[in-house]
C-alpha atoms as a PDB file:
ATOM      1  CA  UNK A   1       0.000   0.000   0.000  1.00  0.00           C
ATOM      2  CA  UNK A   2       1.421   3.096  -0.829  1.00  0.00           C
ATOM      3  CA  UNK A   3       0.317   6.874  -0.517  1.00  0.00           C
ATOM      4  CA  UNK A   4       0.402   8.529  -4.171  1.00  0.00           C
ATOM      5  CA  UNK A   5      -1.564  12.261  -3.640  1.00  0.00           C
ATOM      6  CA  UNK A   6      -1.679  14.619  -6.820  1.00  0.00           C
ATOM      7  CA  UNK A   7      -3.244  17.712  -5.183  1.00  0.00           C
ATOM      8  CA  UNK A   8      -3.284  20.915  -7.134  1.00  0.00           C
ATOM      9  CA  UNK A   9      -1.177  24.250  -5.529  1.00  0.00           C
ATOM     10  CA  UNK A  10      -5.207  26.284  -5.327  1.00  0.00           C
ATOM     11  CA  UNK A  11      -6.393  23.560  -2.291  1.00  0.00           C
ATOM     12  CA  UNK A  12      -3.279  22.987  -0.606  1.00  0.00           C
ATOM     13  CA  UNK A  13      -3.883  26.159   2.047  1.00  0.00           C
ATOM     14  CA  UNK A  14      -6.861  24.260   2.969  1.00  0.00           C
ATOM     15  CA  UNK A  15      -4.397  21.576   4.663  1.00  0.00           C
ATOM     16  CA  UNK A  16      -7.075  18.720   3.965  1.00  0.00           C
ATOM     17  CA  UNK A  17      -4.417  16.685   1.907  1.00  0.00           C
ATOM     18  CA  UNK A  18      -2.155  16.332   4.946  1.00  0.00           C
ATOM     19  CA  UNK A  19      -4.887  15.507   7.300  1.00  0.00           C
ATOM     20  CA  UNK A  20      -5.438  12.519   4.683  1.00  0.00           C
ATOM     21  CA  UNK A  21      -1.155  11.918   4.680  1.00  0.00           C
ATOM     22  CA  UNK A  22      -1.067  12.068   8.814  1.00  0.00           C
ATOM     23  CA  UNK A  23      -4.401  10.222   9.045  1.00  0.00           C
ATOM     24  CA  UNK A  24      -3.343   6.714   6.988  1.00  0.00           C
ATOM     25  CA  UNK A  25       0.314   7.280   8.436  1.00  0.00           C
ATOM     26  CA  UNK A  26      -1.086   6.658  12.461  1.00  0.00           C
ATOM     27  CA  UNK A  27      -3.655   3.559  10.552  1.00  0.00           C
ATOM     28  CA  UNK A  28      -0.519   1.624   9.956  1.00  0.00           C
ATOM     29  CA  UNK A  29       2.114   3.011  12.024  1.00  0.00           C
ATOM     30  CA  UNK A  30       4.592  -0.085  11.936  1.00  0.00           C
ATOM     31  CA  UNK A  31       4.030  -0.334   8.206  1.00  0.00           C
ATOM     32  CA  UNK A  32       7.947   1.140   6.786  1.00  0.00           C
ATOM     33  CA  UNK A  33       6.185   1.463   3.217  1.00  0.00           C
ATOM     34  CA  UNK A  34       3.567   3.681   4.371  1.00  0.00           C
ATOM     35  CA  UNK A  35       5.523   5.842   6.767  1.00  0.00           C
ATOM     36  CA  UNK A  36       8.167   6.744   3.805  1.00  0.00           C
ATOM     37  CA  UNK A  37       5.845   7.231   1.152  1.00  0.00           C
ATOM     38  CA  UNK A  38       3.791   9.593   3.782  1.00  0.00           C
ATOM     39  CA  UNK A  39       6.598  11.465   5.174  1.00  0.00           C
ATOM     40  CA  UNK A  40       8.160  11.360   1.202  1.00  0.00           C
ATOM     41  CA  UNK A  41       4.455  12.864   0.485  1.00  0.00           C
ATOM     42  CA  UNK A  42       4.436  15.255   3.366  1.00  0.00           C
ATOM     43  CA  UNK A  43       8.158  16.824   2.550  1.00  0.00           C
ATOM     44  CA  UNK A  44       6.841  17.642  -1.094  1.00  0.00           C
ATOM     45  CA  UNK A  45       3.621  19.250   0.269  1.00  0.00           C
ATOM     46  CA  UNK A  46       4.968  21.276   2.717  1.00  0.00           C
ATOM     47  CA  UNK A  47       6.114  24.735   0.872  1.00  0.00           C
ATOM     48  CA  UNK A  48       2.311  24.837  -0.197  1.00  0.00           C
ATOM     49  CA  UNK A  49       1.389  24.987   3.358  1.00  0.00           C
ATOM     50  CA  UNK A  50       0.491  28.530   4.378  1.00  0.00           C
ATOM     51  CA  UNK A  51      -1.373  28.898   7.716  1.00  0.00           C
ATOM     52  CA  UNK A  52      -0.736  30.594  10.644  1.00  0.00           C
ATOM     53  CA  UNK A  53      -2.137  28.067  13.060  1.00  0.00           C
ATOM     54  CA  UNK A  54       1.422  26.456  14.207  1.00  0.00           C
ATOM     55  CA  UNK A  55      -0.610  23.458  15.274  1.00  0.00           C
ATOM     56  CA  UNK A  56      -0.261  22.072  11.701  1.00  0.00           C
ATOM     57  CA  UNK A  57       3.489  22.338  11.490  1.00  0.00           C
ATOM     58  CA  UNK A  58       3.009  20.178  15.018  1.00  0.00           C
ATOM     59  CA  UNK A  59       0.667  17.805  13.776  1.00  0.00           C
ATOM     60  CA  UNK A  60       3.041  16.802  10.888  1.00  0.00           C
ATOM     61  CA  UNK A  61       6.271  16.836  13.000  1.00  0.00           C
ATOM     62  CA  UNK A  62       4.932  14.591  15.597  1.00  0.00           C
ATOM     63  CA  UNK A  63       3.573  12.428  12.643  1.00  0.00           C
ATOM     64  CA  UNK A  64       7.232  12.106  11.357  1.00  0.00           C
ATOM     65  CA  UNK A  65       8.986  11.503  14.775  1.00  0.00           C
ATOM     66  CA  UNK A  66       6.293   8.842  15.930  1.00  0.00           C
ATOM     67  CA  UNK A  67       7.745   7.164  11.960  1.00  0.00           C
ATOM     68  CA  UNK A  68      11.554   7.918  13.168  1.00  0.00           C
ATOM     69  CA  UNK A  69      11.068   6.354  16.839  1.00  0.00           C
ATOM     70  CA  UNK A  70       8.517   3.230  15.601  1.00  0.00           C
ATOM     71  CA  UNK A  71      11.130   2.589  12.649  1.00  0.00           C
ATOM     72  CA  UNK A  72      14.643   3.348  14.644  1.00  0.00           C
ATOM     73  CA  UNK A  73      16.981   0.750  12.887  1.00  0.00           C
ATOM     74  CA  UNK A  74      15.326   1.142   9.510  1.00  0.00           C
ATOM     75  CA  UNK A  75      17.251   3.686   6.948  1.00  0.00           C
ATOM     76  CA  UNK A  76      14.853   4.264   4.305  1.00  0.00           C
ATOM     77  CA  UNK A  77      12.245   5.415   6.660  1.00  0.00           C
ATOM     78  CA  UNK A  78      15.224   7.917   8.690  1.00  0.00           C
ATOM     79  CA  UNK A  79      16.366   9.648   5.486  1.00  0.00           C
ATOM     80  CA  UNK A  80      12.565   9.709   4.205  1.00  0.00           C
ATOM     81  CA  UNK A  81      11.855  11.616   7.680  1.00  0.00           C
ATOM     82  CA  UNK A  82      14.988  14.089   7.728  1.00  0.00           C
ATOM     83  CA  UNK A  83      14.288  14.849   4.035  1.00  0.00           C
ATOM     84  CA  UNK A  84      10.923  15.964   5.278  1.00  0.00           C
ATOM     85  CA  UNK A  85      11.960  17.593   8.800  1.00  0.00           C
ATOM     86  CA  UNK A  86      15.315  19.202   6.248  1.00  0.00           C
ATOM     87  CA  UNK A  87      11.940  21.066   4.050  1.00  0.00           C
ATOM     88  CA  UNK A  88      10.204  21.886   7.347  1.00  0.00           C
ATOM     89  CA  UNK A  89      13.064  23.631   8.797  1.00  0.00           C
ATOM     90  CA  UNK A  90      12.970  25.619   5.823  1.00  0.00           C
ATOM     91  CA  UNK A  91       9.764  26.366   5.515  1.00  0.00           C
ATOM     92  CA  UNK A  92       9.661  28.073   9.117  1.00  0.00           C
ATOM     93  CA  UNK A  93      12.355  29.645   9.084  1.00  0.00           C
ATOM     94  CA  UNK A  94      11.909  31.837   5.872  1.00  0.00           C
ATOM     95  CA  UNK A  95       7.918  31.613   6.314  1.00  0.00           C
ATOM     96  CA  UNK A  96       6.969  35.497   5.457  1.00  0.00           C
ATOM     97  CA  UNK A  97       3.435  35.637   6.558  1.00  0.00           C
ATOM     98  CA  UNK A  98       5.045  35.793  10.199  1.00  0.00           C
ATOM     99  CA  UNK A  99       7.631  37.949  11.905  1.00  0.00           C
ATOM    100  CA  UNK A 100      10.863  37.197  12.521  1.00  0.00           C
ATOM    101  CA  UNK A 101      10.167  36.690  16.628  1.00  0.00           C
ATOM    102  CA  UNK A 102       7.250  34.530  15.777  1.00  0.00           C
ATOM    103  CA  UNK A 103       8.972  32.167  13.110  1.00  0.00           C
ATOM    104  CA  UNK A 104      12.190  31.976  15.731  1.00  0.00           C
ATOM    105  CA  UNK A 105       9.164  31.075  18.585  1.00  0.00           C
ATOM    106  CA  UNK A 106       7.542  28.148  15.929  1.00  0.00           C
ATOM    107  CA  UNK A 107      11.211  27.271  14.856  1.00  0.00           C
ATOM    108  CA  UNK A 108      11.916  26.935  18.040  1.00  0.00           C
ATOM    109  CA  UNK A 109       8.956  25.212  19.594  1.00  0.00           C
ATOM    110  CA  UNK A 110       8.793  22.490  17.091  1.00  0.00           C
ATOM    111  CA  UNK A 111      12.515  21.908  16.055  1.00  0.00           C
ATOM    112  CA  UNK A 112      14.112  22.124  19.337  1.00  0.00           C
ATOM    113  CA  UNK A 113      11.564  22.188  22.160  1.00  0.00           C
ATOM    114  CA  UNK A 114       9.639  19.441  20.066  1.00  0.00           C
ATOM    115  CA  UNK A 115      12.228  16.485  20.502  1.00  0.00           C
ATOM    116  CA  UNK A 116      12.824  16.734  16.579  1.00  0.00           C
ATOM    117  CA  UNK A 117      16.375  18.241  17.370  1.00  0.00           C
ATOM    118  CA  UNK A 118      17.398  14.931  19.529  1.00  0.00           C
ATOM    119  CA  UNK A 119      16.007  12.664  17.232  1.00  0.00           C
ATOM    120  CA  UNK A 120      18.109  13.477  14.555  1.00  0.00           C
ATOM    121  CA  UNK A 121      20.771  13.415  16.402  1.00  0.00           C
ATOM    122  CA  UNK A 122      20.168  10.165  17.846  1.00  0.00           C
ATOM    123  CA  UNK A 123      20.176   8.801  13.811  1.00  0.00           C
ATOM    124  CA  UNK A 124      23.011  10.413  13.277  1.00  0.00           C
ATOM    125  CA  UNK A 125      25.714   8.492  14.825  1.00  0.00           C
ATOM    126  CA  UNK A 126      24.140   5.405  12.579  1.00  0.00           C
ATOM    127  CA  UNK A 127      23.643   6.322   9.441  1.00  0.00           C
ATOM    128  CA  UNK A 128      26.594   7.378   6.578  1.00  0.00           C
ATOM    129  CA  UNK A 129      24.237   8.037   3.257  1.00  0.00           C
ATOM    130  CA  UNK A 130      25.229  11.055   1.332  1.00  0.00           C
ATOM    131  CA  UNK A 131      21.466  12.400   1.117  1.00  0.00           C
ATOM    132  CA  UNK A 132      20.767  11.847   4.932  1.00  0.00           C
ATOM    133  CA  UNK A 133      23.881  13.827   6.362  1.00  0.00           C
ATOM    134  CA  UNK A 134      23.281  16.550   3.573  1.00  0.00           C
ATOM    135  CA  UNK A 135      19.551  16.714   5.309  1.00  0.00           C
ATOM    136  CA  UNK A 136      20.812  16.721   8.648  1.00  0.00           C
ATOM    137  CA  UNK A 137      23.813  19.265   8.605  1.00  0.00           C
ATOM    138  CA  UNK A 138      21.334  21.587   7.071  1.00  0.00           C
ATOM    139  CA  UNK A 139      18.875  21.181   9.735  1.00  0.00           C
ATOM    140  CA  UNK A 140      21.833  21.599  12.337  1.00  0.00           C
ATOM    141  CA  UNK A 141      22.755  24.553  10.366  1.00  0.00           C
ATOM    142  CA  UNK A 142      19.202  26.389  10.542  1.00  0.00           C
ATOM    143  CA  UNK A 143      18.989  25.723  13.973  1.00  0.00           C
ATOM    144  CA  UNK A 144      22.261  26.871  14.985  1.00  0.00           C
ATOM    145  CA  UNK A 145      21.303  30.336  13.335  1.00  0.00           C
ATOM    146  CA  UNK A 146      17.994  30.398  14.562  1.00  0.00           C
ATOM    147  CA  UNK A 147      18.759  29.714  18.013  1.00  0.00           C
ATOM    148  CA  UNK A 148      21.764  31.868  18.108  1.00  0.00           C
ATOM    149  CA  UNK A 149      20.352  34.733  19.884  1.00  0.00           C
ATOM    150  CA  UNK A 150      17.602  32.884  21.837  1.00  0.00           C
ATOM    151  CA  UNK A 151      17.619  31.252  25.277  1.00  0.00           C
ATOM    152  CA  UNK A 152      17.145  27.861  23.336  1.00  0.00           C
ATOM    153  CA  UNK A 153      21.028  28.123  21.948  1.00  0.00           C
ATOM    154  CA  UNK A 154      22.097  27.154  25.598  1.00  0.00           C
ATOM    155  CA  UNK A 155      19.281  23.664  25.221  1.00  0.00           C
ATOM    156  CA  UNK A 156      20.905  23.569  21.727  1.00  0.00           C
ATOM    157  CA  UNK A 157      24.694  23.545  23.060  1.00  0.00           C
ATOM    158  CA  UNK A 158      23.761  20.984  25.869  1.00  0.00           C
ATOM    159  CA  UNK A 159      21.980  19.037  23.141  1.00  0.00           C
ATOM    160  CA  UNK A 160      25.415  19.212  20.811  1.00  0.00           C
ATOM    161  CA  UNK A 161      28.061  17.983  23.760  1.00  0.00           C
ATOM    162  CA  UNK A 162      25.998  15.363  25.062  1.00  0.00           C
ATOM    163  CA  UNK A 163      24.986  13.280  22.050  1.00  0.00           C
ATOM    164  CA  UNK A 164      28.483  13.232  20.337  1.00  0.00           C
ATOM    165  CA  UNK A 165      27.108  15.064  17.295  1.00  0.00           C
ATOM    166  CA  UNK A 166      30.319  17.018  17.014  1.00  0.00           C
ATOM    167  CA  UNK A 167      32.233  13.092  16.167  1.00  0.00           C
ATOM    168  CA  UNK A 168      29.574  12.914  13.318  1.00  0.00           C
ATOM    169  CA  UNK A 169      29.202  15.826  12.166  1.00  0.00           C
ATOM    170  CA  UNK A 170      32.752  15.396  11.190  1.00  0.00           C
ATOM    171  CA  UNK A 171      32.986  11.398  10.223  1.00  0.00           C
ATOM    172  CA  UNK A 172      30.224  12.799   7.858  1.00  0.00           C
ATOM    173  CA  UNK A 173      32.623  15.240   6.221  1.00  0.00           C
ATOM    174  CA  UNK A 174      35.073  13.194   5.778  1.00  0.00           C
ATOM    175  CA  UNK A 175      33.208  10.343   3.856  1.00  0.00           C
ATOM    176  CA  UNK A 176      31.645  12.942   1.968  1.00  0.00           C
ATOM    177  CA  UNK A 177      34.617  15.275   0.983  1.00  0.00           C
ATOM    178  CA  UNK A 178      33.372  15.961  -2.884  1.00  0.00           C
ATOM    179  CA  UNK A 179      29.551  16.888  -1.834  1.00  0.00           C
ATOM    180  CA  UNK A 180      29.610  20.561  -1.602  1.00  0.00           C
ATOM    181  CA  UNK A 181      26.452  21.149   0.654  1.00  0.00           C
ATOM    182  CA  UNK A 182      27.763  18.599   3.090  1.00  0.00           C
ATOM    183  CA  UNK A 183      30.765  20.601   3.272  1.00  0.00           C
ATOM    184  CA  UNK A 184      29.660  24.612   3.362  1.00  0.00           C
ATOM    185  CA  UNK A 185      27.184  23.245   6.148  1.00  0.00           C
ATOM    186  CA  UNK A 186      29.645  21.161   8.240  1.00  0.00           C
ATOM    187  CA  UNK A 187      31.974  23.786   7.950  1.00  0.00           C
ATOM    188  CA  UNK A 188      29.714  26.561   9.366  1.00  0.00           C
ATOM    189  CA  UNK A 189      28.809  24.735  11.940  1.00  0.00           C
ATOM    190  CA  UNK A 190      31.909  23.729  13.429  1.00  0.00           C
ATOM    191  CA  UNK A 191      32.704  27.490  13.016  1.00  0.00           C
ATOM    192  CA  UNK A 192      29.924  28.511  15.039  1.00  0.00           C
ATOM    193  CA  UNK A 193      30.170  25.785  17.781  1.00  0.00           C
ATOM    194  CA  UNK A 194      33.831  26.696  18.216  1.00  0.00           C
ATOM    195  CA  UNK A 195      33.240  30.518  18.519  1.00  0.00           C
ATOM    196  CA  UNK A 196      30.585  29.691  21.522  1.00  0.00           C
ATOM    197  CA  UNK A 197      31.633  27.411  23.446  1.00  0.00           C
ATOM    198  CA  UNK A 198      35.052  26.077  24.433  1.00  0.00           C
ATOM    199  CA  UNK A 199      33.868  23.002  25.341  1.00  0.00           C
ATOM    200  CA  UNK A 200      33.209  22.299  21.939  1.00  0.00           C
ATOM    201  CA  UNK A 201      36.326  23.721  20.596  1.00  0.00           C
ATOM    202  CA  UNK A 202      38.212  21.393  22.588  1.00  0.00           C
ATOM    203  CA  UNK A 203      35.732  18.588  21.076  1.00  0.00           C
ATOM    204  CA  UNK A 204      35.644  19.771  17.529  1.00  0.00           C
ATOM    205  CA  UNK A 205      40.157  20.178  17.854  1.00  0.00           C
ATOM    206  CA  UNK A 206      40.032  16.566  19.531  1.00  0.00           C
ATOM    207  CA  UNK A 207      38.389  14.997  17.065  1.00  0.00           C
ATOM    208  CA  UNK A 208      40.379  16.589  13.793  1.00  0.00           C
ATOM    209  CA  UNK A 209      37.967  19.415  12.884  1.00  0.00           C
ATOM    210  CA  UNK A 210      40.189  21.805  12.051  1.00  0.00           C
ATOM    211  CA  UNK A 211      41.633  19.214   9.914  1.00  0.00           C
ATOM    212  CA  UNK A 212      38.664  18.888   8.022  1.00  0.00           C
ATOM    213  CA  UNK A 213      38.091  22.135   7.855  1.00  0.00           C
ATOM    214  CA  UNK A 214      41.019  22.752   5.889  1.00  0.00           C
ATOM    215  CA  UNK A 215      40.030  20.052   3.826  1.00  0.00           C
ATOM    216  CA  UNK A 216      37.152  21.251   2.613  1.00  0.00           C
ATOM    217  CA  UNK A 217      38.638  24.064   1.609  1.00  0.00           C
ATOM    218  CA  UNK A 218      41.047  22.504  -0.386  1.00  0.00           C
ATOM    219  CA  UNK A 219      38.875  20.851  -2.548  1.00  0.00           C
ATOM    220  CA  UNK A 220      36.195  23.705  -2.742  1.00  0.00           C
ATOM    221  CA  UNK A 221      38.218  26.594  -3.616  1.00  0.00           C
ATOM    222  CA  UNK A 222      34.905  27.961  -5.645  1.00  0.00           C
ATOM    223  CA  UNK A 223      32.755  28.074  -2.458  1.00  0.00           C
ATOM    224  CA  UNK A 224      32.879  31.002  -1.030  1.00  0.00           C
ATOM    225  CA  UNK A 225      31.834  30.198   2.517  1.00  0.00           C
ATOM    226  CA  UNK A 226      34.250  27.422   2.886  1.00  0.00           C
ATOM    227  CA  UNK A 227      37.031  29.843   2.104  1.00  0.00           C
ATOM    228  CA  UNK A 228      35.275  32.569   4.360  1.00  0.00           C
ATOM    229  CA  UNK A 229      36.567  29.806   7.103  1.00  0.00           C
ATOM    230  CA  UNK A 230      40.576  30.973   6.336  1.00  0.00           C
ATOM    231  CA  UNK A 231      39.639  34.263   7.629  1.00  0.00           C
ATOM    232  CA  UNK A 232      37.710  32.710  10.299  1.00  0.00           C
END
């Protein structure tokens, strides 16, 4: 059984085709198939999703961490999930029908306060695909800046030193040296974990960031915010 929606752009505001996505995806909530295609469904929907009722951006992210935490050791249905939680992050942070306080206060409720932040970073440490680290590092990345000058960057810090992300944030550079958004987002981030916490400089030298770093910039010499890191 699989979930195959064709809804035009003039309906989606009405949110109805996601009530139908979330709906069949907590019928069959141990069924993989149905939880990827949904959340596969969901990621493609989302930009069409214009409300201002933050309990819809709630009512799909809990529908795609219940998938991530009932399907833990399967991959398809982790990268299916981050791919959608990647658009998501995205979607509320640059969302223009709200201010700037009030898409940091959804960002923040949902990504961060919502348990979506330590999921991902739970799947981190146990998956190495290309496509899934390139969805994760720019969630990390989008939550780093939206946090930054909120009292959720210190939850976001404590988050960062106690689930070794910083040890896979880098492993995940180094398998994936040639893909350029892997590398402009892994580099950023280690930049701005350094600059705020010591702890994490000490984690990020200890584990060959720097290295990396450097790296990166070796091989990227056309992206200009890798090579904004020699000045950094």
């Amino acid at each position: 059984l699989t979930i195959s929606m064709q809804v035009p752009v003039a309906v989606c505001s009405m949110a109805t085709p996601f009530d139908e996505i979330v709906n069949e995806m907590k019928r069959s909530p141990l069924c993989a198939r149905i939880q990827i295609d949904g959340s596969t469904e969901l990621g493609r929907l989302l930009p069409f999703l214009q409300v201002e009722n933050q309990s819809e951006y709630e009512k799909i992210s809990l529908t795609i961490l219940c998938a991530m935490r009932n399907h833990s050791d399967n991959v398809d249905v982790q990268q299916a999930a981050c791919s959608t939680f990647r658009q998501l992050a995205t979607v509320l942070s640059t969302n223009c029908n709200r201010s700037e306080t009030s898409r940091a206060n959804c960002f923040e409720e949902i990504m961060i306060s919502g348990d979506v932040l330590h999921q991902i970073l739970k799947s981190m440490g146990s998956i190495s695909s290309k496509s899934f680290h390139r969805d994760t590092l720019h969630i990390l990345r989008c939550v780093l800046s939206i946090s930054a000058k909120s009292k959720a960057y210190v939850k976001v810090k404590e988050m960062l030193e106690s689930e070794r992300c910083i040890e896979s944030i880098i492993r995940a550079m180094w398998q994936h040296s040639s893909c350029n958004d892997i590398q402009e987002n892994g580099c950023l981030i280690l930049w701005g974990l350094c600059y705020r916490s010591c702890l994490l400089e000490e984690a990020i030298l200890r584990n060959d960031g720097a290295m990396a770093i450097l790296h990166a910039m070796a091989i990227h010499p056309e992206n200009l915010e890798i090579q904004k890191m020699h000045v950094a």
